[in-house]
Protein backbone atom coordinates (compact mmCIF):
# COMPACT_ATOMS: atom_id res chain seq x y z
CA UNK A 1 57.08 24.84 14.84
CA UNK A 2 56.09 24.15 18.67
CA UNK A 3 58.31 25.44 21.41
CA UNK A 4 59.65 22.72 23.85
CA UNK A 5 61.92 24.93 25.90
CA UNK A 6 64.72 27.64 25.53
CA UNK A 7 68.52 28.05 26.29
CA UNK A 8 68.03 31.20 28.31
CA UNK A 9 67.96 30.75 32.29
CA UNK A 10 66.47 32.76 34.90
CA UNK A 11 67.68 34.54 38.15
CA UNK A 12 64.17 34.10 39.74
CA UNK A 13 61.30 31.89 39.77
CA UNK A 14 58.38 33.01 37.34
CA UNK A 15 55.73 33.38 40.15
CA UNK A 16 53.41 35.46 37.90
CA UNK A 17 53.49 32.95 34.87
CA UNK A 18 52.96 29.94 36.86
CA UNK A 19 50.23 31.49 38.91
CA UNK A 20 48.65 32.92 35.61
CA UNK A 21 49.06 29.33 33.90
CA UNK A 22 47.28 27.81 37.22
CA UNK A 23 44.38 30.27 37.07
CA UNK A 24 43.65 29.30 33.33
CA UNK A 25 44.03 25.53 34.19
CA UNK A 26 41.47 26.05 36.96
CA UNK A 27 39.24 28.00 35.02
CA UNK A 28 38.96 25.75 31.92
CA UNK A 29 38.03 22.51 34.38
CA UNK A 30 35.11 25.14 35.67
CA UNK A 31 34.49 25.20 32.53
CA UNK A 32 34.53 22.02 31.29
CA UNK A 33 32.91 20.60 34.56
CA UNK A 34 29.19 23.04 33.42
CA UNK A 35 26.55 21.24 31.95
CA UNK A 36 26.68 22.44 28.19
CA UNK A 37 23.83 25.11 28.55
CA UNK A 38 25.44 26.71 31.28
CA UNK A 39 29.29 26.67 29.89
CA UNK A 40 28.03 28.70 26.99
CA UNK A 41 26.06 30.87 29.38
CA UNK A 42 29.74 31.63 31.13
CA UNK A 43 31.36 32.03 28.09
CA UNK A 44 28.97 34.84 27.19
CA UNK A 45 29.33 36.31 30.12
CA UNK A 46 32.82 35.92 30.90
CA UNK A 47 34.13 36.41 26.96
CA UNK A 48 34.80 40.00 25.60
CA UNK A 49 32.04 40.42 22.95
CA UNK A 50 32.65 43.46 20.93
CA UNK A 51 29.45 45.05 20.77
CA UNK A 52 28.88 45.32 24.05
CA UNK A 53 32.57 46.54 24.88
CA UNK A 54 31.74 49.40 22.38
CA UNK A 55 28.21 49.72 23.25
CA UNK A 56 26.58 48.56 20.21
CA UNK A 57 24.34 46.00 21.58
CA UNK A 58 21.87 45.28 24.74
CA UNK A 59 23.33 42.50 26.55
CA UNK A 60 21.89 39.01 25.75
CA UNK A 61 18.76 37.29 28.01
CA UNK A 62 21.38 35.63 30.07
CA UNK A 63 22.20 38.48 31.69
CA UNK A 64 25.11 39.90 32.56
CA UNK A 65 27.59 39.10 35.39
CA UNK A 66 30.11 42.12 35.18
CA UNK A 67 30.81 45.53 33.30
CA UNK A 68 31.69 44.49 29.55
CA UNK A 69 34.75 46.37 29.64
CA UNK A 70 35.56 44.06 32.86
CA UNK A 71 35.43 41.22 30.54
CA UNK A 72 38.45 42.34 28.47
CA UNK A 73 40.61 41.01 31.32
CA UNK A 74 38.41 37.86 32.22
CA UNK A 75 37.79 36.45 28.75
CA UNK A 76 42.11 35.71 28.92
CA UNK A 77 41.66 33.17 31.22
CA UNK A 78 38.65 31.15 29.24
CA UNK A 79 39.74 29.07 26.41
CA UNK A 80 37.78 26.94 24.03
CA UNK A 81 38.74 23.64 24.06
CA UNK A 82 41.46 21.66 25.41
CA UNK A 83 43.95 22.25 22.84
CA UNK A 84 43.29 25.96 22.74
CA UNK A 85 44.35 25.57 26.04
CA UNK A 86 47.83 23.61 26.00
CA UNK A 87 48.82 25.37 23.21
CA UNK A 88 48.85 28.93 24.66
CA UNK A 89 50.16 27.51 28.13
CA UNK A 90 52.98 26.08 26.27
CA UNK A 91 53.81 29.46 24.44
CA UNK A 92 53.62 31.34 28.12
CA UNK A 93 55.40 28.22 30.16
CA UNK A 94 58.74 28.61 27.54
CA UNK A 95 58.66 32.51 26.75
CA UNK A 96 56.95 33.83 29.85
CA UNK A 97 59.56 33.71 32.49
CA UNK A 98 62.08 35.54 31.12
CA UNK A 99 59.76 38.36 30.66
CA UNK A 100 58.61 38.29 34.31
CA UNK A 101 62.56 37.92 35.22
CA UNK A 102 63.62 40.96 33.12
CA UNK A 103 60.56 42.98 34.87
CA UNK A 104 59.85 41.86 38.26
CA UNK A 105 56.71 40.30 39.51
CA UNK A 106 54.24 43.37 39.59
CA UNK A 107 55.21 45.00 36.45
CA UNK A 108 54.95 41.61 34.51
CA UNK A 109 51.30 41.34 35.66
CA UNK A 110 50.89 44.92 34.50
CA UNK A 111 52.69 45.03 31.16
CA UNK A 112 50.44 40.90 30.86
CA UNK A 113 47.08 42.28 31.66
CA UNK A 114 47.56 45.51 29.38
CA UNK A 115 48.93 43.54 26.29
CA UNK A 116 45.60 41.48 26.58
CA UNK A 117 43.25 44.20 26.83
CA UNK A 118 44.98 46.01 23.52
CA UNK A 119 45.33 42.80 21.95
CA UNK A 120 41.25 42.18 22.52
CA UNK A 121 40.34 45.55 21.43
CA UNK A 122 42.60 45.22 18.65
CA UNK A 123 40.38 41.98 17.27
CA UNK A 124 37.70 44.07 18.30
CA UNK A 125 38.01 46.48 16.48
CA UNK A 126 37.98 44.86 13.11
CA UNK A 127 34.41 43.89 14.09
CA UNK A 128 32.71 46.22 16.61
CA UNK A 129 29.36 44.36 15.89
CA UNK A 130 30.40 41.28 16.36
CA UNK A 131 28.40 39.26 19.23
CA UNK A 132 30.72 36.64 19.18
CA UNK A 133 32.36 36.58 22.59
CA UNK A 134 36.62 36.24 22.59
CA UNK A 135 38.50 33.81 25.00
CA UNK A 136 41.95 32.97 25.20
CA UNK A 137 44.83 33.94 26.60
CA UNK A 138 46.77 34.37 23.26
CA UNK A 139 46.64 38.36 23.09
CA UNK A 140 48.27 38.57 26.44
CA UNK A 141 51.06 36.06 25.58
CA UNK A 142 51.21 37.61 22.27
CA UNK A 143 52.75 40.54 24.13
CA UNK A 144 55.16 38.44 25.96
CA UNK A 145 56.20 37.19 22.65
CA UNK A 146 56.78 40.61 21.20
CA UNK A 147 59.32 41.53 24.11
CA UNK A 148 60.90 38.44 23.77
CA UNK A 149 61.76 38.87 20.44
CA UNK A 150 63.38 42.51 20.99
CA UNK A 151 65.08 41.22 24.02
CA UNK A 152 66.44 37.91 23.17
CA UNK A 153 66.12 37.32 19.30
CA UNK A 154 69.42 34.92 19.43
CA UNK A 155 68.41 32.73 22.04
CA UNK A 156 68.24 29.45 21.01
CA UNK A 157 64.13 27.14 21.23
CA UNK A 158 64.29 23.80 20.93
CA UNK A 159 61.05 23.53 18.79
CA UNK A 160 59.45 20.41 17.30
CA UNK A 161 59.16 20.54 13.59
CA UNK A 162 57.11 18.54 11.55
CA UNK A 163 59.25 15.97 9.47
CA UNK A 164 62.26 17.19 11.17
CA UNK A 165 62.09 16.45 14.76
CA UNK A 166 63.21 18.38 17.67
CA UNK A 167 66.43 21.01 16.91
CA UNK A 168 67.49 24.34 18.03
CA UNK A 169 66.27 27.73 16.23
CA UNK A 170 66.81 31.42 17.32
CA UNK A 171 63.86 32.80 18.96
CA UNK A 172 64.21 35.68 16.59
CA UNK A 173 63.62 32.87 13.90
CA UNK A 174 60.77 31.16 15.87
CA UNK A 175 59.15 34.20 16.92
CA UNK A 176 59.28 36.19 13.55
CA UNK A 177 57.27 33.08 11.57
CA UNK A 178 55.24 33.07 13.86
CA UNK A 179 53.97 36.72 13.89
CA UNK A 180 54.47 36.18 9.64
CA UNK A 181 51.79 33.46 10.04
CA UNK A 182 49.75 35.82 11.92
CA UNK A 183 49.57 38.73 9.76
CA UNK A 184 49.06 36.05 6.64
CA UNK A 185 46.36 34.45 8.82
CA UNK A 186 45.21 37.72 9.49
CA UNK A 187 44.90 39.26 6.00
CA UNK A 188 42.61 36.11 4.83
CA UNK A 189 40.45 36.05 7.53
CA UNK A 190 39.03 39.72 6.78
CA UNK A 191 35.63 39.24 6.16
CA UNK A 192 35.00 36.33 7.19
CA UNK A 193 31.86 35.79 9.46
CA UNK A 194 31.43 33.80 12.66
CA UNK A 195 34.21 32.70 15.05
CA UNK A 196 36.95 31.03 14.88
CA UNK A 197 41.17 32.46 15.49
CA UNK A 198 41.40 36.15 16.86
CA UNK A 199 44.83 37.07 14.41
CA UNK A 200 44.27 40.25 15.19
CA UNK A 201 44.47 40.01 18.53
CA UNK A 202 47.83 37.99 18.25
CA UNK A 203 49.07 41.06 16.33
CA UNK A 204 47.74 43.66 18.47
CA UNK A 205 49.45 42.24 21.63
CA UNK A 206 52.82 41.59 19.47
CA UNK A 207 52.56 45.12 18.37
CA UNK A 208 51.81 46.01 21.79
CA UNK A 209 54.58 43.61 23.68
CA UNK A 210 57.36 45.33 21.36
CA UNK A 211 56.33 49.34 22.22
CA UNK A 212 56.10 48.59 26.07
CA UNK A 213 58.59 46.70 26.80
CA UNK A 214 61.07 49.25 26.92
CA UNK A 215 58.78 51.04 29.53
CA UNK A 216 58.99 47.87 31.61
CA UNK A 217 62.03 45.92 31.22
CA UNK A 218 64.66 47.16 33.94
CA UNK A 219 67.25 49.50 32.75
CA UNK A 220 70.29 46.88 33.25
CA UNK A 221 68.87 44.86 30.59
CA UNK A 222 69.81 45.01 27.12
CA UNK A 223 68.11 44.91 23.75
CA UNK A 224 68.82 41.99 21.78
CA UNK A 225 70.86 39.52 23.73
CA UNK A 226 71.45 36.08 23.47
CA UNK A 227 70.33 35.05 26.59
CA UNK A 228 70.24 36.14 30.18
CA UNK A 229 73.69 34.83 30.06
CA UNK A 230 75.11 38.06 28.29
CA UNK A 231 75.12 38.97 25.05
């Protein structure tokens, strides 16, 4: 299913998300503008490898631009290809503003940037060897997806569905597939060498998105409403 937009409205414009979907546009035409040598030289020093987050490995000849740990908050605004790209700007563009409304601007940069960095070490962490450097924003808005689906499970997406065209589904619906496909993804991807999808990053941020969002979230708002419309 792919999100085209949702039924719950807003009481203030998502400043954070659109500024956070800018810098990633920006970034990936930096990208994409390098000569091929030196794009994979940025995405080696801009990604989050794993061994050198956890100190298990020199840095490469290239060099290194910042402090690896640094690069747990960069490597979410580098994605791979174009539509590694669209895809997790759509995700953020439907489900991210209602997370910044229900927090406020700072706190939804806060609770953004520390759902990424648990959702990188989570992937991480199922390979602390790895020298495969991470990108993508999808830990972070993994986390936005996990408070969305505690805070507005019945609100209705408009989702695109193959066969079926577009029609209305509860987020809770939506958004609980989706983390099912994860952890199935997930489970047969132990092992496996190389890159490719970071599942465990999407559940780490998930995971993380649903514990902190009661930390964040103003006190007026409820658990599992509708919509910002009431429950």
């Amino acid at each position: 299913m792919i999100p085209l937009h949702d039924d719950n409205p807003t009481e203030r414009p998502p400043i954070v998300t659109i500024a956070s979907i800018a810098a990633c546009v920006l970034v990936f035409l930096y990208q994409a503008s390098l000569p091929a040598g030196s794009g994979d030289t940025f995405v080696f020093q801009y990604g989050a490898i794993p061994a050198l987050v956890f100190g298990a490995a020199d840095p490469p000849e290239m060099g290194v631009a910042i402090p690896a740990y640094a690069t747990l908050i960069t490597s979410m605004f580098l994605h791979g290809g174009w539509m590694h790209l669209i895809g997790n700007m759509l995700y953020l563009w439907v489900f991210g503003n209602n997370i910044e409304d229900v927090m406020g601007h700072a706190k939804y940069v806060g609770f953004y940037l520390i759902c990424g960095i648990l959702a990188a070490l989570s992937h991480a962490l199922t390979d602390p060897s790895s020298s495969v450097p991470m990108v993508g924003a999808s830990g972070a808005i993994s986390g936005v997806l996990g408070a969305y689906v505690l805070l507005f499970p019945r609100a209705r997406v408009l989702v695109m569905m193959p066969g079926l065209g577009a029609t209305r589904v509860p987020a809770g619906v939506v958004l609980g597939m989706w983390f099912v496909m994860q952890l199935l993804s997930g489970g047969m991807s132990i092992g496996s060498q190389g890159g490719g999808v970071a599942f465990f990053a999407h559940i780490g941020g998930f995971l993380a998105g649903m514990a902190l969002i009661g930390l964040f979230k103003r006190p007026d708002v409820p658990f599992f409403a509708s919509s910002r419309r009431g429950g």
